[in-house]
N, C-alpha and C. Protein backbone atom coordinates (compact mmCIF):
# COMPACT_ATOMS: atom_id res chain seq x y z
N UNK A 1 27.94 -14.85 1.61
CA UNK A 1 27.63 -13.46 1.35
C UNK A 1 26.12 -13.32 1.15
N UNK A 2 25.33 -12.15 1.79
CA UNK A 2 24.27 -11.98 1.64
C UNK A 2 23.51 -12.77 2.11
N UNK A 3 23.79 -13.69 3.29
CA UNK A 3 22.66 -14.74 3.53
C UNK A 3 21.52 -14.31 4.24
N UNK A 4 21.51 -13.32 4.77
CA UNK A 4 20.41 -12.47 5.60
C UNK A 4 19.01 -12.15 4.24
N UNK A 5 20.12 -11.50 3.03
CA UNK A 5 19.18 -11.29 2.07
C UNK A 5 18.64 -12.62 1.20
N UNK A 6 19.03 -13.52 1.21
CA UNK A 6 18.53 -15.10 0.68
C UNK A 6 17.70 -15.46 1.60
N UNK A 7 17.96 -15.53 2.65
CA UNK A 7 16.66 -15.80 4.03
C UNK A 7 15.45 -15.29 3.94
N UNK A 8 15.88 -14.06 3.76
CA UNK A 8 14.86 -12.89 3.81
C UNK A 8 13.82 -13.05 2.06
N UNK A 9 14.57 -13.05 1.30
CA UNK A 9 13.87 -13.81 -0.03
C UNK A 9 12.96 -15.15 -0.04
N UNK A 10 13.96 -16.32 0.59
CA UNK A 10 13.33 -17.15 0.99
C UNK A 10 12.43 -17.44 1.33
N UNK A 11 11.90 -16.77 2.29
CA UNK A 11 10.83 -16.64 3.39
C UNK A 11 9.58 -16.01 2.40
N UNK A 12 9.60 -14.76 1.39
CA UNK A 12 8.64 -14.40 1.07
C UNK A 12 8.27 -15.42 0.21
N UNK A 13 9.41 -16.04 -0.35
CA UNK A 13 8.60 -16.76 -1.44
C UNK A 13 8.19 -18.33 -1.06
N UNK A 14 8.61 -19.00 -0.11
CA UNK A 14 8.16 -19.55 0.84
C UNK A 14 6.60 -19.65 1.12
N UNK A 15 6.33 -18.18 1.54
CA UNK A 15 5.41 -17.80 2.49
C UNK A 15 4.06 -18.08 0.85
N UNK A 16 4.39 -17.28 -0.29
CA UNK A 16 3.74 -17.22 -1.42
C UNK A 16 3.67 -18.41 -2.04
N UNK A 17 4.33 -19.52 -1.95
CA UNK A 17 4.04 -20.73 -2.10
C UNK A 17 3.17 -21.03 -1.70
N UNK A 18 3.31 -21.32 -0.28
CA UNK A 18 2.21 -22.05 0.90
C UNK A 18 0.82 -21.21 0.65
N UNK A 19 0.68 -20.22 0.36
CA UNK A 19 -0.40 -19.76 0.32
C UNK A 19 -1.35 -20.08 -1.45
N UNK A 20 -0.51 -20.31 -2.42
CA UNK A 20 -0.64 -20.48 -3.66
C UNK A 20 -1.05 -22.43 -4.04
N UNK A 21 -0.15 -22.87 -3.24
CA UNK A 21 -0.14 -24.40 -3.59
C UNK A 21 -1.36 -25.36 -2.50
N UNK A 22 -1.06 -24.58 -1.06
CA UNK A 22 -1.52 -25.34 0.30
C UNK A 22 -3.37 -24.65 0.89
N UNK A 23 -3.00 -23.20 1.15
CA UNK A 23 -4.14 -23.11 2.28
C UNK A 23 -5.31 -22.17 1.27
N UNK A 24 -4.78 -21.60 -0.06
CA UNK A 24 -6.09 -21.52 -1.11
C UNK A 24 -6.99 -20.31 -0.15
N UNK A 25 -6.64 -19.83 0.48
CA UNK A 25 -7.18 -18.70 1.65
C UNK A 25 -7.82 -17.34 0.92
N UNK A 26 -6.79 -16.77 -0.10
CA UNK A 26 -7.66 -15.50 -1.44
C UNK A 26 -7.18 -14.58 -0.23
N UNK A 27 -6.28 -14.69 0.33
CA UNK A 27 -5.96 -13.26 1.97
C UNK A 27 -5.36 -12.32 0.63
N UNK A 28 -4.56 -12.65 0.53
CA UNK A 28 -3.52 -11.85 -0.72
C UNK A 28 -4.25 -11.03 -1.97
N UNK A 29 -5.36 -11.64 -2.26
CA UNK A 29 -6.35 -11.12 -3.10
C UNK A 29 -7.10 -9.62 -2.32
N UNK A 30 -7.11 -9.54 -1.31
CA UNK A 30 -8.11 -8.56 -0.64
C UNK A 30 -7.41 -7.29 -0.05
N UNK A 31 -8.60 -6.78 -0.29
CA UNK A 31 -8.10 -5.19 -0.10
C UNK A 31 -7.81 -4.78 1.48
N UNK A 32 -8.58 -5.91 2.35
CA UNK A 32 -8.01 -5.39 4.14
C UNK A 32 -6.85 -6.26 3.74
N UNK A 33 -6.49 -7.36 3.14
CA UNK A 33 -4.81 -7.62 3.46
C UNK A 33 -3.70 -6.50 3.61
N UNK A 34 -4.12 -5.67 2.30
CA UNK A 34 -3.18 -4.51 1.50
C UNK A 34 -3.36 -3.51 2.61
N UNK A 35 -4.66 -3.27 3.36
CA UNK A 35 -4.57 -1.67 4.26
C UNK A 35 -3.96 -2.28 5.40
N UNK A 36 -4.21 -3.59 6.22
CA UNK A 36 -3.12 -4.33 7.53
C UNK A 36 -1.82 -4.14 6.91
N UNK A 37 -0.96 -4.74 5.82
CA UNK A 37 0.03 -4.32 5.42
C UNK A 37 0.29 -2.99 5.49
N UNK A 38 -0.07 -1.96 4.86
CA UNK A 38 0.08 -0.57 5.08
C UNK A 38 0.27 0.20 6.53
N UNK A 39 -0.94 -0.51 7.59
CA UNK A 39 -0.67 0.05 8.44
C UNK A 39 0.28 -0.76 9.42
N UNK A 40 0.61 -1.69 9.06
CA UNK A 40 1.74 -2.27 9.74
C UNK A 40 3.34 -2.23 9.52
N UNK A 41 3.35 -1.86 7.99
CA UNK A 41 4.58 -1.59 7.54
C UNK A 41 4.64 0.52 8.12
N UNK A 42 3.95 0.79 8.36
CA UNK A 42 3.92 2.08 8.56
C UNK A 42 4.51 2.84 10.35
N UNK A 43 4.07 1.83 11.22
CA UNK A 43 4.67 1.53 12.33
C UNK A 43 5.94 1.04 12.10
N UNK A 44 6.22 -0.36 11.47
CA UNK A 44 7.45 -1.27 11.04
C UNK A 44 8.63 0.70 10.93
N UNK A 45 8.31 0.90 10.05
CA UNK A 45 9.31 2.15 9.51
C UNK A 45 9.15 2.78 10.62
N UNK A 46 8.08 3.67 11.55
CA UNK A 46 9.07 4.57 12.62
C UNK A 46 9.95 3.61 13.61
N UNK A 47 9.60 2.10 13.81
CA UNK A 47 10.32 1.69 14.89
C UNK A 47 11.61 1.30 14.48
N UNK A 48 11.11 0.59 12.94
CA UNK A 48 12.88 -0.05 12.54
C UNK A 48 13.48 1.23 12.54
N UNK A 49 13.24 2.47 12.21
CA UNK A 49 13.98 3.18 11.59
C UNK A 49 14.97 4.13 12.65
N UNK A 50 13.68 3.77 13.64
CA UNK A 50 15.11 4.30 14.83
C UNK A 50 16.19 3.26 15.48
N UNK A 51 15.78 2.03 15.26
CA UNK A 51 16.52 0.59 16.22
C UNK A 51 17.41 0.62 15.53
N UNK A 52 17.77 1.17 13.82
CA UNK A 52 18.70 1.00 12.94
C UNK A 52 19.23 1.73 12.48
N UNK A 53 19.34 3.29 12.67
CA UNK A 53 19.68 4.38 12.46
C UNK A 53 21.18 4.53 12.24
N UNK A 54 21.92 4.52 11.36
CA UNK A 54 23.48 4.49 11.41
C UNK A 54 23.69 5.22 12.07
N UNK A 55 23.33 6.30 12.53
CA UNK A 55 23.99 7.64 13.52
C UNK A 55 23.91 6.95 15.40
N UNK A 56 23.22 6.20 15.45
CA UNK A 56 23.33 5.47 16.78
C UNK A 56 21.94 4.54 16.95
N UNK A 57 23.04 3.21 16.11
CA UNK A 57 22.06 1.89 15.65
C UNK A 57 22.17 1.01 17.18
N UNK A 58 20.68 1.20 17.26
CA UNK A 58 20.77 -0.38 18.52
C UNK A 58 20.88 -1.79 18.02
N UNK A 59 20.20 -2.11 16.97
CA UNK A 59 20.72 -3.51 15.89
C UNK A 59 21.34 -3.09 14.89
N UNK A 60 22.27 -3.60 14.95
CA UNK A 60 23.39 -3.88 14.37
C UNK A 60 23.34 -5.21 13.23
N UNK A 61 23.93 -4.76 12.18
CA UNK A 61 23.82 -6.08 10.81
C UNK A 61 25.04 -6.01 10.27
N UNK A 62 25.40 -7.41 10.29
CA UNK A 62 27.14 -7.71 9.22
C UNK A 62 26.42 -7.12 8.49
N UNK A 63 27.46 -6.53 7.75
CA UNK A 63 27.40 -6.09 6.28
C UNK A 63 27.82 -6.90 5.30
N UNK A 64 28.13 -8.21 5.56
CA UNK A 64 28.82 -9.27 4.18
C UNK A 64 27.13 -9.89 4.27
N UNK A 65 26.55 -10.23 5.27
CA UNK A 65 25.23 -10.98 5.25
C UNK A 65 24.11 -10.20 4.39
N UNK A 66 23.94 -8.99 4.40
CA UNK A 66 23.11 -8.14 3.76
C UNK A 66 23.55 -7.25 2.35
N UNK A 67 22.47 -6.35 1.73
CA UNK A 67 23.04 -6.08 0.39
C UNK A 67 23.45 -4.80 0.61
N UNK A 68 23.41 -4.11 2.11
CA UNK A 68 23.30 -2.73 2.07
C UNK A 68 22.99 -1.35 1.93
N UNK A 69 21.34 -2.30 1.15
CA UNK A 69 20.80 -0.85 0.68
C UNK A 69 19.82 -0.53 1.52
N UNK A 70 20.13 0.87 2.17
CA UNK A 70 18.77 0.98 3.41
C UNK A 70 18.05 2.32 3.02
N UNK A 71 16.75 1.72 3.22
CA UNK A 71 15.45 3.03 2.71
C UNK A 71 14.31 2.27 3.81
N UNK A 72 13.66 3.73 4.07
CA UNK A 72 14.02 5.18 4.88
C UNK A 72 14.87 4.84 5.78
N UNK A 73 15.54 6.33 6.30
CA UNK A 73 15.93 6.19 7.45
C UNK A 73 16.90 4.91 7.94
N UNK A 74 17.48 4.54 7.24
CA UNK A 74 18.56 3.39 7.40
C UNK A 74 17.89 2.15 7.47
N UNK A 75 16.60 2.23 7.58
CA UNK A 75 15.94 0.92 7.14
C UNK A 75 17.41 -0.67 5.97
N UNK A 76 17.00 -1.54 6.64
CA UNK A 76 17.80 -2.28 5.70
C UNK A 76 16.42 -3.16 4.67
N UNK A 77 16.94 -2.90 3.44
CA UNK A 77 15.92 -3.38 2.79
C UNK A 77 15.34 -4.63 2.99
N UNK A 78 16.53 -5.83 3.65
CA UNK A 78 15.48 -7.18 3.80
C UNK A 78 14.96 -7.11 5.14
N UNK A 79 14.63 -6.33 6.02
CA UNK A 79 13.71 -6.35 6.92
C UNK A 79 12.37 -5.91 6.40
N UNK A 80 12.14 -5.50 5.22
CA UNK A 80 10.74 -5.10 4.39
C UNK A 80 10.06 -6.50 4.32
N UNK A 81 11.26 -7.63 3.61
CA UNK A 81 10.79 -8.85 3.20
C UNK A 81 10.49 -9.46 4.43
N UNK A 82 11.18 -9.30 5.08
CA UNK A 82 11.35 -10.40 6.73
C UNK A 82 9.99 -10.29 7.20
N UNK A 83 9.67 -8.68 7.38
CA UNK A 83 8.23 -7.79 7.91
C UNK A 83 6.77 -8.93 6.80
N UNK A 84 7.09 -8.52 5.80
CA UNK A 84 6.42 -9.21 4.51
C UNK A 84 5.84 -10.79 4.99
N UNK A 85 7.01 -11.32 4.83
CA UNK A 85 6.83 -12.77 5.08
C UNK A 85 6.36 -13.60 6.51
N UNK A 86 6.77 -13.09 7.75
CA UNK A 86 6.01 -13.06 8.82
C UNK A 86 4.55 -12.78 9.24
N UNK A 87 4.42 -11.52 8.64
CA UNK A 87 3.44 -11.16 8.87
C UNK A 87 2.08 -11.22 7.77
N UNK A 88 2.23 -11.85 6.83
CA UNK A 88 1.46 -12.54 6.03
C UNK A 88 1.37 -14.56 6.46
N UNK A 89 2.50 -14.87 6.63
CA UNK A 89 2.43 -16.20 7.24
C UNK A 89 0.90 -16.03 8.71
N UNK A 90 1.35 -15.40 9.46
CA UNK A 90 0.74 -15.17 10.12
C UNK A 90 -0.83 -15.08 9.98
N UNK A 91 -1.27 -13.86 9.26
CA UNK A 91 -2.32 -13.84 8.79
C UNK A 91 -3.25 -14.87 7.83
N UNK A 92 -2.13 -15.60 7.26
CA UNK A 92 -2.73 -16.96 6.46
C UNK A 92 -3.00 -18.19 7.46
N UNK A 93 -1.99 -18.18 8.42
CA UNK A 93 -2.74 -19.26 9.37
C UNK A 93 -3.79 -19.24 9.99
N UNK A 94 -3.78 -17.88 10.09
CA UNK A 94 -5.05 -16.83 11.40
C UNK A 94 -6.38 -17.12 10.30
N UNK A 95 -6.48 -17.17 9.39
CA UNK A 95 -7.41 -17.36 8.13
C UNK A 95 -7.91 -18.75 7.72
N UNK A 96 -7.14 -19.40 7.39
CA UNK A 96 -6.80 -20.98 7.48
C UNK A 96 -7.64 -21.49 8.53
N UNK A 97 -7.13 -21.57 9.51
CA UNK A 97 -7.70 -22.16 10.84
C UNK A 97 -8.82 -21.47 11.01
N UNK A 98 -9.54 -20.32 10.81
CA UNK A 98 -10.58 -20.01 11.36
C UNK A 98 -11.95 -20.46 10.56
N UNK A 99 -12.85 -20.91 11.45
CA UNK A 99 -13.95 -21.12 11.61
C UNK A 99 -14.37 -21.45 9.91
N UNK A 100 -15.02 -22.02 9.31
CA UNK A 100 -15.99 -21.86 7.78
C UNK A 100 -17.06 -20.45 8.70
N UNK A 101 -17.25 -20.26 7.44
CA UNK A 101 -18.41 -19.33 7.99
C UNK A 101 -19.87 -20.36 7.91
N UNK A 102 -20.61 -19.71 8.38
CA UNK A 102 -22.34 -19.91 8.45
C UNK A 102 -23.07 -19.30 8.09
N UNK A 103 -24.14 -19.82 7.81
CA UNK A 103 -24.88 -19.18 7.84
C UNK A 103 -26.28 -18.76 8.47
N UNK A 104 -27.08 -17.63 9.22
CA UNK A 104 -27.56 -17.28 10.42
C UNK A 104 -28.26 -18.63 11.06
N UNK A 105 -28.99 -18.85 10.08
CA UNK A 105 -29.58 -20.21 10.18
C UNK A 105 -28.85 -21.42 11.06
N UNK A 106 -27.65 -21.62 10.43
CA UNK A 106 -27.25 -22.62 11.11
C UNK A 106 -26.63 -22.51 12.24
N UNK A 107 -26.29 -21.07 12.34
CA UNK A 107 -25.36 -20.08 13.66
C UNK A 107 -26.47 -20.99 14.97
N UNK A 108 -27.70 -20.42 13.68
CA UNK A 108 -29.28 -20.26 15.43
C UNK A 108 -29.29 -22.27 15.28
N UNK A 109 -29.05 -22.48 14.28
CA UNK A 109 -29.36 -24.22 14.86
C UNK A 109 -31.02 -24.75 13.96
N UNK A 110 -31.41 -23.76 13.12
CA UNK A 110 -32.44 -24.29 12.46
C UNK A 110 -32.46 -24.78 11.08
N UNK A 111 -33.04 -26.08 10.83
CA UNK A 111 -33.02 -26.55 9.52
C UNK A 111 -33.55 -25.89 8.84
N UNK A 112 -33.08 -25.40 7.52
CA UNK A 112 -33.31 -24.83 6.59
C UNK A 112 -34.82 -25.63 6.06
N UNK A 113 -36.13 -24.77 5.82
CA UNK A 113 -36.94 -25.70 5.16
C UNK A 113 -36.61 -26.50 3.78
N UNK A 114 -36.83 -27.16 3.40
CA UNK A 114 -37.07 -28.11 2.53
C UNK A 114 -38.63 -27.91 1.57
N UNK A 115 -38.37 -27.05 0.40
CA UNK A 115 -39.78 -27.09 -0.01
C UNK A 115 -39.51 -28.17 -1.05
N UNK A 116 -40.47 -29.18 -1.79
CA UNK A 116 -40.59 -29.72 -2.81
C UNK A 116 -41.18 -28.80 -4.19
N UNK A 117 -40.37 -29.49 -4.90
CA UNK A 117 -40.34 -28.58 -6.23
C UNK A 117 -41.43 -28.55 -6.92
N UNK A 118 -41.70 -27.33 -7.53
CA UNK A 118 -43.75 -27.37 -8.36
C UNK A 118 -43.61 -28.63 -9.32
N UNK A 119 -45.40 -29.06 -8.80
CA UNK A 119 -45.59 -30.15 -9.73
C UNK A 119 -46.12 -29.34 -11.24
N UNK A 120 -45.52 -30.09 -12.06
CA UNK A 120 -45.67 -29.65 -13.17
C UNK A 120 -46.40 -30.46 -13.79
N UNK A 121 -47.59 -29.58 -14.56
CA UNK A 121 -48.99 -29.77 -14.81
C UNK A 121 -48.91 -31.01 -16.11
N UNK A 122 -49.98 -31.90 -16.50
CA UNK A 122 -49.48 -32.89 -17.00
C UNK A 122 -50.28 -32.56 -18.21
N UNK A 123 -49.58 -32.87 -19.52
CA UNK A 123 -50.23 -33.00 -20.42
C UNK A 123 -51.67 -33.44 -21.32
N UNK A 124 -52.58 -33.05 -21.48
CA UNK A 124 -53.50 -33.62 -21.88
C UNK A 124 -54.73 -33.87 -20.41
N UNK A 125 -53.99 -33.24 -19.62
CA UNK A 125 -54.71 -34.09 -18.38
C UNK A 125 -55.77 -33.00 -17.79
N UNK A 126 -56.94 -32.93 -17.34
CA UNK A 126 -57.54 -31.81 -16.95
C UNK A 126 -56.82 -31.51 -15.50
N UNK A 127 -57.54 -30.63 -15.10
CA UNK A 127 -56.47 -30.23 -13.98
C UNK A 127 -57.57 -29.27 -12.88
């Protein structure tokens, strides 16, 4: 019973592990994570919401696998998590793997000068 919704749990917390224990990335910390989420869960709802529409659903879900509770629009609630956990996995690898940054300097290929540190004036000593 409910294994769609244990999967679907699974996966987020899964996903919040790997990002907490493994790739140390700070994606989750930032404010473009939260507006990509927004505008992706915002699409997610007009499309799920018609593919799943009880009045004439193109996907179809046992109902012993899931908990049944659907918001908006017949939305089933663990496709929020499913949406969640994918698409943050995603973005943490996309993050992960990319590049360290640089800096211009080293972008262009030039050694940073090297100054030596002020000599400091010596006691007693004329100068």
């Amino acid at each position: 019973m409910w294994q769609y919704t244990a999967a679907a749990a699974l996966a987020v917390i899964g996903v919040v592990v790997l990002e907490v224990r493994a790739l140390h990335t700070g994606l989750l910390t930032t404010r473009a994570y939260w507006i990509a989420m927004g505008i992706c869960y915002a699409f997610m709802i007009a499309v799920n919401g018609w593919l799943t529409k009880l009045s004439a659903p193109i996907v179809l879900y046992d109902a012993d696998a899931t908990t049944g509770w659907r918001f908006p629009w017949d939305i089933p609630v663990e496709d929020y998590l499913y949406g969640f956990a994918l698409l943050t996995l995603t973005m943490l690898i996309w993050d992960a793997a990319a590049p360290k940054r640089r800096t211009a300097a080293e972008v262009a290929g030039i050694e940073p000068a090297v100054s030596s540190p002020p000599k400091e004036a010596s006691r007693g000593a004329p100068s």
